[in-house]
Protein backbone atom coordinates (compact mmCIF):
# COMPACT_ATOMS: atom_id res chain seq x y z
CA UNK A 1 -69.91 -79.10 73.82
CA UNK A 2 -68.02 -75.94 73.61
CA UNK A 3 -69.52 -72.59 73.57
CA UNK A 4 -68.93 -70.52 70.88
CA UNK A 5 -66.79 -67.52 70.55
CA UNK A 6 -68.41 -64.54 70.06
CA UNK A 7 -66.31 -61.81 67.72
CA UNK A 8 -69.27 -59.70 67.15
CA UNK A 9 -67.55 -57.03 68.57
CA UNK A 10 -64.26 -57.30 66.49
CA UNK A 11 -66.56 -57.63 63.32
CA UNK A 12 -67.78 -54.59 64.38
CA UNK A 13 -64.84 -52.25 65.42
CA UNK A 14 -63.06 -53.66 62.21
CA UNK A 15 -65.80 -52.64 60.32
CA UNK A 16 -65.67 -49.18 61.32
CA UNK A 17 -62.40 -48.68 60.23
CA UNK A 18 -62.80 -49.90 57.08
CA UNK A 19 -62.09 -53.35 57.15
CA UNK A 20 -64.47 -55.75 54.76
CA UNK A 21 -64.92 -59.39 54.92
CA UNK A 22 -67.99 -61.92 55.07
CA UNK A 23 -69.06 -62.26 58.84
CA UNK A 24 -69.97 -66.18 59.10
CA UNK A 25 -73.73 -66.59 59.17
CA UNK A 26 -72.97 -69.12 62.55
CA UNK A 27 -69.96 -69.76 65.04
CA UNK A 28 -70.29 -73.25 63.29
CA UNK A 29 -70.20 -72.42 59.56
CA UNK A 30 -66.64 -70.56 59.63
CA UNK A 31 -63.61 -69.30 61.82
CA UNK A 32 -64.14 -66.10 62.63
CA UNK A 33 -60.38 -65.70 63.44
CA UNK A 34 -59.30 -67.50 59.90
CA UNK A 35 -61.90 -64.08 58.69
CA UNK A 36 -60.28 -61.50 60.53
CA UNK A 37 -56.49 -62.72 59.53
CA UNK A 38 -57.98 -62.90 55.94
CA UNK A 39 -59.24 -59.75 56.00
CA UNK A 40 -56.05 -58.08 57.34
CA UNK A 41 -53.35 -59.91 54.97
CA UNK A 42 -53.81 -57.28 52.03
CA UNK A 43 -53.02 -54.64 54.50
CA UNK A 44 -49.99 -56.36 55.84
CA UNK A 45 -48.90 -57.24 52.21
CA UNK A 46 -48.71 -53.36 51.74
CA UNK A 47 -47.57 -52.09 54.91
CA UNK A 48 -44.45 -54.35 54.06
CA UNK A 49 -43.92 -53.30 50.40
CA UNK A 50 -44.29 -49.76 51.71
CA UNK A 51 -41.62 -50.63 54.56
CA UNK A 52 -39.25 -52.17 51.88
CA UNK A 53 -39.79 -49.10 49.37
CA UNK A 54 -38.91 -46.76 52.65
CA UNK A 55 -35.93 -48.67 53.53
CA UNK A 56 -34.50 -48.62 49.83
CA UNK A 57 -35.41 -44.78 50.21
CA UNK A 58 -33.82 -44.52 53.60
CA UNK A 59 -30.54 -47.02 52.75
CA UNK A 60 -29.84 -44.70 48.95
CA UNK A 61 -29.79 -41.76 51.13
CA UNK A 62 -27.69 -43.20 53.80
CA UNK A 63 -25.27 -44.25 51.08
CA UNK A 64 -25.25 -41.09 49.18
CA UNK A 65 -24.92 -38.72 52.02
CA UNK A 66 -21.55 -41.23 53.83
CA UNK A 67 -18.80 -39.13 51.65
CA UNK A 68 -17.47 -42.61 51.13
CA UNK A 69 -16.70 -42.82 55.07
CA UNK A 70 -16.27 -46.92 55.09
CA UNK A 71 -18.36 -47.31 58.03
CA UNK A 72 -21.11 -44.98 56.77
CA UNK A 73 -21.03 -46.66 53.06
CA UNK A 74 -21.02 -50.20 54.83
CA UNK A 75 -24.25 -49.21 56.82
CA UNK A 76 -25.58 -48.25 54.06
CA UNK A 77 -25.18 -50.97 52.20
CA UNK A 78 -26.70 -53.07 55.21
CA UNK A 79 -30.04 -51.58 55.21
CA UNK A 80 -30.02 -51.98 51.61
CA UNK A 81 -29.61 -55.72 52.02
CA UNK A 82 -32.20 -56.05 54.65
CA UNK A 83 -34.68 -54.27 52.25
CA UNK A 84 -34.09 -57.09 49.76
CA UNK A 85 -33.96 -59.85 51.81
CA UNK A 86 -37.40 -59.01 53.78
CA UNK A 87 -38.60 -58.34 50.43
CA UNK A 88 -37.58 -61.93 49.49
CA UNK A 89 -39.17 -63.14 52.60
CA UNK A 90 -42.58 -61.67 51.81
CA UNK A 91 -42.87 -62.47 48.26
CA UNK A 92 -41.65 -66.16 48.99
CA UNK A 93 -44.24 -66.76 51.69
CA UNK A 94 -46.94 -65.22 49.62
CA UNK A 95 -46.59 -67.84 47.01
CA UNK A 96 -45.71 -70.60 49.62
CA UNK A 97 -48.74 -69.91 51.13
CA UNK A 98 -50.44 -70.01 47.69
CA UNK A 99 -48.93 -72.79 47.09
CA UNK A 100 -50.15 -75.04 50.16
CA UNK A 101 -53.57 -73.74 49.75
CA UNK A 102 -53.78 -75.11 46.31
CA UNK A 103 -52.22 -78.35 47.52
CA UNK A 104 -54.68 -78.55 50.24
CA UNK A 105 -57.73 -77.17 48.75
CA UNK A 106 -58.37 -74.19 50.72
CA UNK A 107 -60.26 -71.81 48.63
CA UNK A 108 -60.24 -69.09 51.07
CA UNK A 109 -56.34 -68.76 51.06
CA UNK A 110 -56.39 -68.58 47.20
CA UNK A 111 -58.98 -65.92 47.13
CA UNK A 112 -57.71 -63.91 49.51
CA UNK A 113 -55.85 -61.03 46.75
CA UNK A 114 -58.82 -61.30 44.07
């Protein structure tokens, strides 16, 4: 038999900084590590929409301050296109992820933004 891991300590230091999620009554009754990525997945959700919404910010301002220098407008137009496509690569593995937890079953995954 294998002993259990012990995350008291992460419960704890997460829960100082404001992190909230159900600690599992018994090593054996839930993963605490499945908890702790559960907990931190609305943070990481808006740390990237925050990212993307900076980059747009960052890539307009690039573009309006090249003076139509090709190089400068191309750049530009590069971190614009990065914004979108890691913006399409969040929202499409939010919902794929929604997706396979509905095909599976796995109530914790579809509660997870509620």
């Amino acid at each position: 038999m294998k002993p259990a891991l012990n995350f008291d300590w992460l419960y704890y230091e997460l829960s100082k900084i404001g992190f909230k999620f159900a600690k599992p009554a018994s090593p054996s009754t839930g993963d605490p590590l499945g908890e702790i990525i559960s907990a931190l997945l609305p943070y990481l959700f808006a740390g990237a929409g925050l990212l993307l919404l900076l980059y747009f910010i960052f890539g307009g301002l690039s573009l309006m301050l090249s003076r139509g220098d090709p190089k400068a407008v191309q750049s530009a137009k590069d971190k614009i296109t990065s914004a979108v496509i890691g913006f399409i690569i969040v929202f499409v593995s939010y919902w794929l992820v929604q997706i396979v937890g509905i095909i599976l079953g796995i109530e914790a995954i579809q509660t997870i933004f509620k």
